[in-house]
ModelCIF file with pLDDT and N, C-alpha, C, O atoms, coordinates in Angstrom:
data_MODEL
#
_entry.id   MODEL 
#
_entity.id                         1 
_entity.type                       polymer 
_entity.pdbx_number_of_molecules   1 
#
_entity_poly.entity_id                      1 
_entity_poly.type                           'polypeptide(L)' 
_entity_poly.nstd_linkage                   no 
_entity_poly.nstd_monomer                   no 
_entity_poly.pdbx_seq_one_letter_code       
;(UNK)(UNK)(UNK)(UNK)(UNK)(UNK)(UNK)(UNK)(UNK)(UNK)(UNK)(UNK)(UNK)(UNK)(UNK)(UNK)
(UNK)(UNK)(UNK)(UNK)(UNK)(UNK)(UNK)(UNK)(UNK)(UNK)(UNK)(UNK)(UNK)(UNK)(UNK)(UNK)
(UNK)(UNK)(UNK)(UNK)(UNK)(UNK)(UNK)(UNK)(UNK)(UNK)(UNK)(UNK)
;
_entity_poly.pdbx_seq_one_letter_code_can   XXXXXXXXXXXXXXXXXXXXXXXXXXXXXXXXXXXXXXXXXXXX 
_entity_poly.pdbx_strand_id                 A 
#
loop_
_entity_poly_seq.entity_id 
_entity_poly_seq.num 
_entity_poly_seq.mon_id 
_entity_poly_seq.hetero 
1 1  UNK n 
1 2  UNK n 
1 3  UNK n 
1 4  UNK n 
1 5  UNK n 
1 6  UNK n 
1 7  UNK n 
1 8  UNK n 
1 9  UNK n 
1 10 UNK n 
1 11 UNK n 
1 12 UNK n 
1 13 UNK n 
1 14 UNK n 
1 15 UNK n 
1 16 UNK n 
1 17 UNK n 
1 18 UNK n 
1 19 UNK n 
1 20 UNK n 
1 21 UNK n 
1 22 UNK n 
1 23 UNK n 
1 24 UNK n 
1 25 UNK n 
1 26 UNK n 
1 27 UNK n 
1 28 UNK n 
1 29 UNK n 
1 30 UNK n 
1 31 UNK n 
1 32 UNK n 
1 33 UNK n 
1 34 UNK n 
1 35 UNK n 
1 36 UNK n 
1 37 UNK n 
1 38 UNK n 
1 39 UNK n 
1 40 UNK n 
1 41 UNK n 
1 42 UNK n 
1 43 UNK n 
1 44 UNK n 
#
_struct_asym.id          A 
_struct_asym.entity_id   1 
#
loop_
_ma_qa_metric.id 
_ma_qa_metric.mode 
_ma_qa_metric.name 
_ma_qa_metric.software_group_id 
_ma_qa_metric.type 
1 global pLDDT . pLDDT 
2 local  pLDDT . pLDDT 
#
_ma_qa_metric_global.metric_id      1 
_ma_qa_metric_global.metric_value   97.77 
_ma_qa_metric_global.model_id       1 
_ma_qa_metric_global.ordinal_id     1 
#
loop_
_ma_qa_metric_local.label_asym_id 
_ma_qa_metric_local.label_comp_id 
_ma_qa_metric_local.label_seq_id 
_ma_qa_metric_local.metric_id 
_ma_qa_metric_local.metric_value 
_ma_qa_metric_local.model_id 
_ma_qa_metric_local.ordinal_id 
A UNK 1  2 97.00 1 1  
A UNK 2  2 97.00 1 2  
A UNK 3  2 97.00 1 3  
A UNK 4  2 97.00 1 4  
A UNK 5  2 97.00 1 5  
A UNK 6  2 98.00 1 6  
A UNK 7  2 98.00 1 7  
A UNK 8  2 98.00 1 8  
A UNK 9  2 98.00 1 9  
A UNK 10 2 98.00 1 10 
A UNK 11 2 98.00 1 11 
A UNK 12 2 98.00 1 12 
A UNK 13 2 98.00 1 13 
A UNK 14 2 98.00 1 14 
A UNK 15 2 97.00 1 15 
A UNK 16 2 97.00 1 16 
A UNK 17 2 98.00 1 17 
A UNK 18 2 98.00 1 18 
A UNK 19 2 98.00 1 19 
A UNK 20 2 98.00 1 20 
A UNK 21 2 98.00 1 21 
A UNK 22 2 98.00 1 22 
A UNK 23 2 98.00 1 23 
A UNK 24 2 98.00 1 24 
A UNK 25 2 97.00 1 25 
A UNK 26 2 98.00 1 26 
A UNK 27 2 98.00 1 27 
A UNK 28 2 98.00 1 28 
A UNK 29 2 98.00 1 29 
A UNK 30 2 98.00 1 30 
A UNK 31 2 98.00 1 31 
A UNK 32 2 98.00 1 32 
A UNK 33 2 98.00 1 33 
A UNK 34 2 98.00 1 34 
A UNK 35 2 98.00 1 35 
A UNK 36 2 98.00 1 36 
A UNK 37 2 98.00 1 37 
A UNK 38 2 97.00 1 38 
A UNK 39 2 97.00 1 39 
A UNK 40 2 98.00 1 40 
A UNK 41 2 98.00 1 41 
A UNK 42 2 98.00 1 42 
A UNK 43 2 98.00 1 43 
A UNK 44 2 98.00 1 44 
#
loop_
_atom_site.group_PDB 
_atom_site.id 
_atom_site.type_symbol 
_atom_site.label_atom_id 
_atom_site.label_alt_id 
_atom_site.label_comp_id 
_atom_site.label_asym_id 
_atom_site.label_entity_id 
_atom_site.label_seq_id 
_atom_site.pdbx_PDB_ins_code 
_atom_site.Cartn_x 
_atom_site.Cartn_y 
_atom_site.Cartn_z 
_atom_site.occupancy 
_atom_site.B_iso_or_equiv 
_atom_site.pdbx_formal_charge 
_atom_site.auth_seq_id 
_atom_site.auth_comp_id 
_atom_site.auth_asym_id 
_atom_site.auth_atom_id 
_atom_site.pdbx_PDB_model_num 
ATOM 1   N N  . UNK A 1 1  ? 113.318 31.620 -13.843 1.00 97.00 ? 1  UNK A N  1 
ATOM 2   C CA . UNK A 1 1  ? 112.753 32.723 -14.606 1.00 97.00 ? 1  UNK A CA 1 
ATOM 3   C C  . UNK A 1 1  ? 113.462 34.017 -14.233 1.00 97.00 ? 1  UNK A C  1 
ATOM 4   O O  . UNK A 1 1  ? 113.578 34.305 -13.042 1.00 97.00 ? 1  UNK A O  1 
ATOM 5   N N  . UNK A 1 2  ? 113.996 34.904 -15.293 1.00 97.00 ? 2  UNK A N  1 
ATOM 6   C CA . UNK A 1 2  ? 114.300 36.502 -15.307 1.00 97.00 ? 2  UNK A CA 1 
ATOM 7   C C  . UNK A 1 2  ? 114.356 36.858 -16.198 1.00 97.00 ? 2  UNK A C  1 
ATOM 8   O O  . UNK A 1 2  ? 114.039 36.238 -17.213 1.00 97.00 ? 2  UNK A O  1 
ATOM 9   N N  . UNK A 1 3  ? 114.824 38.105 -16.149 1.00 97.00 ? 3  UNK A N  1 
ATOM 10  C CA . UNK A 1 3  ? 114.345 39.107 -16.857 1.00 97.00 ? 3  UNK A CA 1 
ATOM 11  C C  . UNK A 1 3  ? 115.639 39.887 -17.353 1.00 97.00 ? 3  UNK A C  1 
ATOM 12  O O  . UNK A 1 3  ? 116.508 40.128 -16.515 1.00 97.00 ? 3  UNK A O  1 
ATOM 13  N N  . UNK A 1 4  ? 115.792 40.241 -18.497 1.00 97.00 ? 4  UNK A N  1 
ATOM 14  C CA . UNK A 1 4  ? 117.186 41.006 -19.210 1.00 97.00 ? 4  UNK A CA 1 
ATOM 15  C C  . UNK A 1 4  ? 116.974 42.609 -18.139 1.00 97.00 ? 4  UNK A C  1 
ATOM 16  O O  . UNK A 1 4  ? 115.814 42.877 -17.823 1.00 97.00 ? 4  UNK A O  1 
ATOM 17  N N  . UNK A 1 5  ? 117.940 43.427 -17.725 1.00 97.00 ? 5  UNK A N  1 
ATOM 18  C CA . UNK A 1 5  ? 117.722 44.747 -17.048 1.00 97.00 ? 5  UNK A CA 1 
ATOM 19  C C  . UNK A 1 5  ? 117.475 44.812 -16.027 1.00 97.00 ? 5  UNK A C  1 
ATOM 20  O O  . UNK A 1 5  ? 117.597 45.903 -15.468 1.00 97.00 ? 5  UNK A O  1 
ATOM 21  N N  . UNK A 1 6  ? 116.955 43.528 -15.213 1.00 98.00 ? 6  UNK A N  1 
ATOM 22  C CA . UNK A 1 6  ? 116.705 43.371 -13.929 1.00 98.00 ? 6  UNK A CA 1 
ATOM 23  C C  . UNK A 1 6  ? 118.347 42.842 -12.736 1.00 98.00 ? 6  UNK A C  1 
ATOM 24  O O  . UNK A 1 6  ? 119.244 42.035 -12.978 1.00 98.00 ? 6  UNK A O  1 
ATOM 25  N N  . UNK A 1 7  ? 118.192 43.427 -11.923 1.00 98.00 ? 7  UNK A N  1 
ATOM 26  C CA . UNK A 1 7  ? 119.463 43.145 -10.724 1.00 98.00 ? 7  UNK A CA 1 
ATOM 27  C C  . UNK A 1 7  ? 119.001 41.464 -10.130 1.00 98.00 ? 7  UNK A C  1 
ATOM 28  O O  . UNK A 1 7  ? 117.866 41.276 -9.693  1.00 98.00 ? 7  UNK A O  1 
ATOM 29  N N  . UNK A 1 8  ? 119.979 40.393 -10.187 1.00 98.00 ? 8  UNK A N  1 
ATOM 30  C CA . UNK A 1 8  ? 119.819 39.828 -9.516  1.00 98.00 ? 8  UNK A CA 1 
ATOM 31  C C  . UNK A 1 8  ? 120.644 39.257 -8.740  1.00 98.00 ? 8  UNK A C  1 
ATOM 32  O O  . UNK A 1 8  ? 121.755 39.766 -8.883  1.00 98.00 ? 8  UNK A O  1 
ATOM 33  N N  . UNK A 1 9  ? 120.630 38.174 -7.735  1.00 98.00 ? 9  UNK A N  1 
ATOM 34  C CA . UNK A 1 9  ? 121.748 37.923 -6.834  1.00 98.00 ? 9  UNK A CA 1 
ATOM 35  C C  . UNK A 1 9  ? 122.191 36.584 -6.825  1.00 98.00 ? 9  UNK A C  1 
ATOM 36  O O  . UNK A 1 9  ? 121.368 35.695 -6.610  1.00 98.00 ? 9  UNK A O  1 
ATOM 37  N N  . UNK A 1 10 ? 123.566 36.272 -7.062  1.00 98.00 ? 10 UNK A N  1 
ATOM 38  C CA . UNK A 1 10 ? 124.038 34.751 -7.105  1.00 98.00 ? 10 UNK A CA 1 
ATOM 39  C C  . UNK A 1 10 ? 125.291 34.516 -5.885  1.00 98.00 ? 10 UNK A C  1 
ATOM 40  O O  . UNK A 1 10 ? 126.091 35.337 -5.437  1.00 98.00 ? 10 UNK A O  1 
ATOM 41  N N  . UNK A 1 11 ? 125.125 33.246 -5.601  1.00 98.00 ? 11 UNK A N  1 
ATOM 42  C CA . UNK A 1 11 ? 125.694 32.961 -4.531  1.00 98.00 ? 11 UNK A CA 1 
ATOM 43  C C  . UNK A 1 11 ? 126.231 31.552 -4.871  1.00 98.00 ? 11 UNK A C  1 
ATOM 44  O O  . UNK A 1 11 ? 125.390 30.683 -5.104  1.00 98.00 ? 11 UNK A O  1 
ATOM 45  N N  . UNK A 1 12 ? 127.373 31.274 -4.917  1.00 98.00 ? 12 UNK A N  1 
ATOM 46  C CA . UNK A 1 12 ? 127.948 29.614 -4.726  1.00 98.00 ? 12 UNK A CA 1 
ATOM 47  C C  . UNK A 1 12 ? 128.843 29.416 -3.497  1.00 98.00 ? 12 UNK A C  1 
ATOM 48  O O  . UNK A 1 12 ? 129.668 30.280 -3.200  1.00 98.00 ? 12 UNK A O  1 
ATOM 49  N N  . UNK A 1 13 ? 128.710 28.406 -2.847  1.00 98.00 ? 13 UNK A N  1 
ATOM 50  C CA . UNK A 1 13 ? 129.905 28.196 -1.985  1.00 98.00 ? 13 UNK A CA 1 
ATOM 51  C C  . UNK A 1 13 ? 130.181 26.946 -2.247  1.00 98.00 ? 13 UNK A C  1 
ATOM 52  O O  . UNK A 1 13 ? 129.360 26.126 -2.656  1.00 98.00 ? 13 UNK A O  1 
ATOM 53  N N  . UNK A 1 14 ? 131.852 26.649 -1.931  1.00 98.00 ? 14 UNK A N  1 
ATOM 54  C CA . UNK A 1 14 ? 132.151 25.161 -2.651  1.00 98.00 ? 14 UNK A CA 1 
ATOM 55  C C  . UNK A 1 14 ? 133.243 25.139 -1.467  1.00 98.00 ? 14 UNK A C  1 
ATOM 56  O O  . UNK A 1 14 ? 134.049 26.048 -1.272  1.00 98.00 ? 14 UNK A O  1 
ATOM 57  N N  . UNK A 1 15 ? 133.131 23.818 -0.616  1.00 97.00 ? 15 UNK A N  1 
ATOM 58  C CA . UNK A 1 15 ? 133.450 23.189 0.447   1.00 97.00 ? 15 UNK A CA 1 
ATOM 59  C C  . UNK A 1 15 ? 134.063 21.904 0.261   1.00 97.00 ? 15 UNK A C  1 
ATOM 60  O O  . UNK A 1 15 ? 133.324 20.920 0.266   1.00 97.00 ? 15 UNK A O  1 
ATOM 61  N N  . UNK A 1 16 ? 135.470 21.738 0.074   1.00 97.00 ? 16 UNK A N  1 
ATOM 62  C CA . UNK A 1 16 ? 135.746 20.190 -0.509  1.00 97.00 ? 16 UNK A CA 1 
ATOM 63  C C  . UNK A 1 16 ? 135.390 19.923 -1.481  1.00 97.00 ? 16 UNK A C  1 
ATOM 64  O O  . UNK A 1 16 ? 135.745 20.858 -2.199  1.00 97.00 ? 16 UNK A O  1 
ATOM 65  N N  . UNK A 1 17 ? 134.671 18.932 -2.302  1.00 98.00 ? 17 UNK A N  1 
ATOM 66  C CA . UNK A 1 17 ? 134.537 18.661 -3.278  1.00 98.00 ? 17 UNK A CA 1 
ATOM 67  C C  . UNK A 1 17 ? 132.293 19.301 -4.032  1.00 98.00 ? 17 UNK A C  1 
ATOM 68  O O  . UNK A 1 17 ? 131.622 19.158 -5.054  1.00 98.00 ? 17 UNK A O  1 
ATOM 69  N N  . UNK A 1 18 ? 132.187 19.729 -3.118  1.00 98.00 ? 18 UNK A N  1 
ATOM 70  C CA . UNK A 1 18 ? 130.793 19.881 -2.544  1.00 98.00 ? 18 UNK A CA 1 
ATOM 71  C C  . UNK A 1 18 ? 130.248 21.270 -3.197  1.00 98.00 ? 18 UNK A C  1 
ATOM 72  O O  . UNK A 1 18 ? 130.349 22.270 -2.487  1.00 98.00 ? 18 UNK A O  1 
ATOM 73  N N  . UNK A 1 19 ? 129.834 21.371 -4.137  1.00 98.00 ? 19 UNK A N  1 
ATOM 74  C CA . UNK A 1 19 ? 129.357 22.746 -4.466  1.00 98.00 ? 19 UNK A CA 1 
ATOM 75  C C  . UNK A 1 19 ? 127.698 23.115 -4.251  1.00 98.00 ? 19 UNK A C  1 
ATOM 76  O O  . UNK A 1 19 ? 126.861 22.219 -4.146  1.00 98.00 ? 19 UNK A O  1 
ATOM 77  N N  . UNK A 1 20 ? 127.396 24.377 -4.209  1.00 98.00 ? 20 UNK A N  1 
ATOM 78  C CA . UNK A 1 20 ? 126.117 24.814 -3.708  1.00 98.00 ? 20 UNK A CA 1 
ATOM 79  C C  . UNK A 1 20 ? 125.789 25.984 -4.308  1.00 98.00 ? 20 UNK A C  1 
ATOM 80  O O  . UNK A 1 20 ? 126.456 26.959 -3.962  1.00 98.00 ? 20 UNK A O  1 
ATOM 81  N N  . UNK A 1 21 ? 124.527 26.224 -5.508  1.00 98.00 ? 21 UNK A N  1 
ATOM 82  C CA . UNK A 1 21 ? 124.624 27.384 -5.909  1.00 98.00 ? 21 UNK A CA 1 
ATOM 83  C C  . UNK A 1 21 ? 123.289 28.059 -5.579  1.00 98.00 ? 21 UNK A C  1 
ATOM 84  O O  . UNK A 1 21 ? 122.281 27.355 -5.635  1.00 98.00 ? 21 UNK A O  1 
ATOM 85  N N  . UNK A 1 22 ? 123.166 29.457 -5.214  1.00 98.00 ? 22 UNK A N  1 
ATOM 86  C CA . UNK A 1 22 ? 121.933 30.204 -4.951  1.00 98.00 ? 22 UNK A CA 1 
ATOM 87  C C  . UNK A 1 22 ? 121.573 31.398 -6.116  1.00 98.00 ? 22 UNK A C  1 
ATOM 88  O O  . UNK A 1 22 ? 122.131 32.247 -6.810  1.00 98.00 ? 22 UNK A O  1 
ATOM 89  N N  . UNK A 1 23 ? 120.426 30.918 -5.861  1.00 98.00 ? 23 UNK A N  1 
ATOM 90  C CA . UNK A 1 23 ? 120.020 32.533 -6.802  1.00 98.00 ? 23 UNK A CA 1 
ATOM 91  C C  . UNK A 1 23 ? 118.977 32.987 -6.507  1.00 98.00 ? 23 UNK A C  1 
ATOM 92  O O  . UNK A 1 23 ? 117.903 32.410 -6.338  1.00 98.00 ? 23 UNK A O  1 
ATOM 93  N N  . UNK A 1 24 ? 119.298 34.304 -6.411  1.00 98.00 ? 24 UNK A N  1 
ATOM 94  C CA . UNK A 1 24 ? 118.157 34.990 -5.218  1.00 98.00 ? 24 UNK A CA 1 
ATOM 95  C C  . UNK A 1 24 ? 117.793 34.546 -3.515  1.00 98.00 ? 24 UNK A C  1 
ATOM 96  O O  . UNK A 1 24 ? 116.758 34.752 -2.881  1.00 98.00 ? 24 UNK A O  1 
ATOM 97  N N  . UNK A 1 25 ? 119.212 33.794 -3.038  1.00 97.00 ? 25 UNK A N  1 
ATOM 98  C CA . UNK A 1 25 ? 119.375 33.152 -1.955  1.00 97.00 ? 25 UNK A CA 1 
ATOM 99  C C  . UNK A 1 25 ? 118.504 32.177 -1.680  1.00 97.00 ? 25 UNK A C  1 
ATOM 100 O O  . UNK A 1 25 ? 118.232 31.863 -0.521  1.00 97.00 ? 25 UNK A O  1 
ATOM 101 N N  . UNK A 1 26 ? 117.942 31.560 -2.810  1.00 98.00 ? 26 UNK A N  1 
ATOM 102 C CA . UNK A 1 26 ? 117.276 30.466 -2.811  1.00 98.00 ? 26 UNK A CA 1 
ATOM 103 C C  . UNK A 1 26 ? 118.331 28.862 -3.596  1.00 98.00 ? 26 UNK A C  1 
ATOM 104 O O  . UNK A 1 26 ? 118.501 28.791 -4.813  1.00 98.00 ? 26 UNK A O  1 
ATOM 105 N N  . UNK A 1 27 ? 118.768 28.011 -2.834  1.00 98.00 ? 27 UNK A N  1 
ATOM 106 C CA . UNK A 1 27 ? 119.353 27.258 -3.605  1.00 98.00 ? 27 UNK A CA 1 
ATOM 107 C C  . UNK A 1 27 ? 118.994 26.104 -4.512  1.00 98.00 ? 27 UNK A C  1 
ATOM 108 O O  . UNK A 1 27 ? 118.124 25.255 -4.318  1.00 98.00 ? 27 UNK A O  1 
ATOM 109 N N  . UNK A 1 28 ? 119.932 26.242 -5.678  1.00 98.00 ? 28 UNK A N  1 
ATOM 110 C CA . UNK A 1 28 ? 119.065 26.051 -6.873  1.00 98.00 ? 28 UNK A CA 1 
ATOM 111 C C  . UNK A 1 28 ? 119.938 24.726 -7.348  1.00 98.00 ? 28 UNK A C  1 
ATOM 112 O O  . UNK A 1 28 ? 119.272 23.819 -7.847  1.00 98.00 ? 28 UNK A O  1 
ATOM 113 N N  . UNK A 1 29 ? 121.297 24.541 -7.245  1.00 98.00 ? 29 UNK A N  1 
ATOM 114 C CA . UNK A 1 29 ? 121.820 23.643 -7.530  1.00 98.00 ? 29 UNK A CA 1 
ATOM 115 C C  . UNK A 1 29 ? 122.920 23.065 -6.676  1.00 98.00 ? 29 UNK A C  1 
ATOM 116 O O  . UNK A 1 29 ? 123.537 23.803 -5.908  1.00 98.00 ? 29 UNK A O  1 
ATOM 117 N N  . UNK A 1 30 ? 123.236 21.584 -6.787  1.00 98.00 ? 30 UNK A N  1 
ATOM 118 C CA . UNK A 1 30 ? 124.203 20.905 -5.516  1.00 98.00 ? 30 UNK A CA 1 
ATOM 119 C C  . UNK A 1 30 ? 124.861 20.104 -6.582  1.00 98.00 ? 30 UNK A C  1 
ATOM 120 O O  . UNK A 1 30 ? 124.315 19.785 -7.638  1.00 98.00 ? 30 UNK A O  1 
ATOM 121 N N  . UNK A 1 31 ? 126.026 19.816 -6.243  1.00 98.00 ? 31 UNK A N  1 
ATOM 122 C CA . UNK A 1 31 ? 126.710 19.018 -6.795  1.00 98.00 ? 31 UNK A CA 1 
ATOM 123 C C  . UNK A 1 31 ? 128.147 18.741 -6.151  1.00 98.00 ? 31 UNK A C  1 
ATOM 124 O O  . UNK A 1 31 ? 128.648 19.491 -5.313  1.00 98.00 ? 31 UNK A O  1 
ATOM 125 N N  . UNK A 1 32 ? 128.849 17.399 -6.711  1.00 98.00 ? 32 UNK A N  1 
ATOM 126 C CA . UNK A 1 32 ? 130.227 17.256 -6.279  1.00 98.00 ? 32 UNK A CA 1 
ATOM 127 C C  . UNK A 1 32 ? 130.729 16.742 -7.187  1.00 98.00 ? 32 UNK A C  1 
ATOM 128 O O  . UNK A 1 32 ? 130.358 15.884 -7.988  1.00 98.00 ? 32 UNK A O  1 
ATOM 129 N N  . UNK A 1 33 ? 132.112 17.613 -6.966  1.00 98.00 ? 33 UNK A N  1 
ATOM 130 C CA . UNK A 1 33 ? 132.944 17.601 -8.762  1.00 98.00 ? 33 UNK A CA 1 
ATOM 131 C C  . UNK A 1 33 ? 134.330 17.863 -7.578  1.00 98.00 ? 33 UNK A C  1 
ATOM 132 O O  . UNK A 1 33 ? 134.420 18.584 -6.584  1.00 98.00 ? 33 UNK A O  1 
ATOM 133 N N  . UNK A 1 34 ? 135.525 16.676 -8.399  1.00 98.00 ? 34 UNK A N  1 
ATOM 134 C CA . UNK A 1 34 ? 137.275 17.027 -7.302  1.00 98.00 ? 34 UNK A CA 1 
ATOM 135 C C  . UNK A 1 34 ? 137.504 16.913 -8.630  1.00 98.00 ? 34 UNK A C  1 
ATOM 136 O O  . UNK A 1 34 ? 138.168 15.906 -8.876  1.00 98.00 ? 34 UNK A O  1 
ATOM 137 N N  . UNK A 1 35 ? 137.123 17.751 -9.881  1.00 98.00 ? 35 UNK A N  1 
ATOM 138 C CA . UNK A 1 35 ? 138.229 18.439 -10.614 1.00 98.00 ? 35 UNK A CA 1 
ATOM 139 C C  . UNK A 1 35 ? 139.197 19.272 -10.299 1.00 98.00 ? 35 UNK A C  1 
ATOM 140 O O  . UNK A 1 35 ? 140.188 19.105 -11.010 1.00 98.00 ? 35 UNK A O  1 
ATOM 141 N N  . UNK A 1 36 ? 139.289 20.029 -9.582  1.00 98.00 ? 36 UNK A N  1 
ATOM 142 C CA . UNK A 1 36 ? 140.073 21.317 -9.744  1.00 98.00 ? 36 UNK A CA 1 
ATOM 143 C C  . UNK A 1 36 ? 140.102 21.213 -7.624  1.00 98.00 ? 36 UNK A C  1 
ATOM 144 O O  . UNK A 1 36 ? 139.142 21.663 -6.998  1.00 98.00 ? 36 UNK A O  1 
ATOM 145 N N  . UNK A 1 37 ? 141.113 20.684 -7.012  1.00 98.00 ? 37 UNK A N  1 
ATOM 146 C CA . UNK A 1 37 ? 140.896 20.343 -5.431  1.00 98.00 ? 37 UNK A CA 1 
ATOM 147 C C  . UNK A 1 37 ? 141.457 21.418 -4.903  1.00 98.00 ? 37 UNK A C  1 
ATOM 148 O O  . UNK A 1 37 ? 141.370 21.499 -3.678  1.00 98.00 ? 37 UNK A O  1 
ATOM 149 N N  . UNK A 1 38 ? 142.012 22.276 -5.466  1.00 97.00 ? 38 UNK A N  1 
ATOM 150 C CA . UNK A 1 38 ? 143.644 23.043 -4.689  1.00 97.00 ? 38 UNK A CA 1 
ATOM 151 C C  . UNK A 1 38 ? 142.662 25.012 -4.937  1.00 97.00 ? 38 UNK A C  1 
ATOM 152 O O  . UNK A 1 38 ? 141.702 25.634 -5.393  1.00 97.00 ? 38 UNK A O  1 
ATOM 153 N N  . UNK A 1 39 ? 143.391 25.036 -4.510  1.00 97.00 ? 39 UNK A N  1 
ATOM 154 C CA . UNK A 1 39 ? 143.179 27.034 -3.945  1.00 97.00 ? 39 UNK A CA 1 
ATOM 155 C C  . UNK A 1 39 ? 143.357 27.530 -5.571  1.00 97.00 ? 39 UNK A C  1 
ATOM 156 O O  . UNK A 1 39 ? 144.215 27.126 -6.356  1.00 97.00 ? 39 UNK A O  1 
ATOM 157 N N  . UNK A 1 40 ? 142.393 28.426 -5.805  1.00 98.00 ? 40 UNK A N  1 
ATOM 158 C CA . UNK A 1 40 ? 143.308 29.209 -7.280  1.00 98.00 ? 40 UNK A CA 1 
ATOM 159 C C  . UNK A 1 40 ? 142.043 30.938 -7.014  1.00 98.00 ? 40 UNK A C  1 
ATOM 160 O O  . UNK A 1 40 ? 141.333 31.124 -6.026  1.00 98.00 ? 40 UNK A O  1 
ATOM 161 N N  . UNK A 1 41 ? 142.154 31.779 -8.102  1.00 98.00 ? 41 UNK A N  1 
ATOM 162 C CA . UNK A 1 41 ? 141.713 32.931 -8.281  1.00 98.00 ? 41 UNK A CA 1 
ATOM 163 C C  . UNK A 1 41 ? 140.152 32.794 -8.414  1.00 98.00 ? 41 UNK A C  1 
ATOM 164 O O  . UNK A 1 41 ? 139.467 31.882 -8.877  1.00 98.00 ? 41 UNK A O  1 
ATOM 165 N N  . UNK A 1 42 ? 139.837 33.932 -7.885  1.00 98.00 ? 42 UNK A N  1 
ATOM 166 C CA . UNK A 1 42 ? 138.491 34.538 -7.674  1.00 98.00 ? 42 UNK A CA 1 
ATOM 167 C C  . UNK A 1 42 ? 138.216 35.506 -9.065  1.00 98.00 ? 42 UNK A C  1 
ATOM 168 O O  . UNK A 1 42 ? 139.010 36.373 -9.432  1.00 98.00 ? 42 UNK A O  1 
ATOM 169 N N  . UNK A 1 43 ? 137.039 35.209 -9.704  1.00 98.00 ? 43 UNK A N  1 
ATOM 170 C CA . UNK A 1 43 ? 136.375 36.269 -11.104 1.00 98.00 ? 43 UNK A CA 1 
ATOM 171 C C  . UNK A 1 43 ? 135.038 36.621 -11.534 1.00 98.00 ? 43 UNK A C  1 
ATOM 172 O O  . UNK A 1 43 ? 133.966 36.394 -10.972 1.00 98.00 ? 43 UNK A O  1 
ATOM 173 N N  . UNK A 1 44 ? 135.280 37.208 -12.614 1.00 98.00 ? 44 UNK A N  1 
ATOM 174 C CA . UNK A 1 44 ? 133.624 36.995 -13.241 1.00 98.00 ? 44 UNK A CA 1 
ATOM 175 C C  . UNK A 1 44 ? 133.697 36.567 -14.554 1.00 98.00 ? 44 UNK A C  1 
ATOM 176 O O  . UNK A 1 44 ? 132.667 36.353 -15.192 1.00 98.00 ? 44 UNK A O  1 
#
């Protein structure tokens, strides 16, 4: 649940094939995906 106008906070960290996502530093989703294995750019 949110809200349009409101600030909120997201967080993923991805470790090997191992991803971890937070929102509101509460974690909300896990998964493992070796699509993409190698170093590349940071965005939004």
């Amino acid at each position: 649940k949110m809200t349009s106008g409101k600030w909120y906070n997201l967080k993923v960290i991805m470790k090997g094939n191992n991803i971890q996502c937070y929102f509101n530093d509460h974690l909300k989703l896990q998964t493992d995906d070796n699509t993409f294995p190698e170093s590349g750019k940071i965005g939004l």
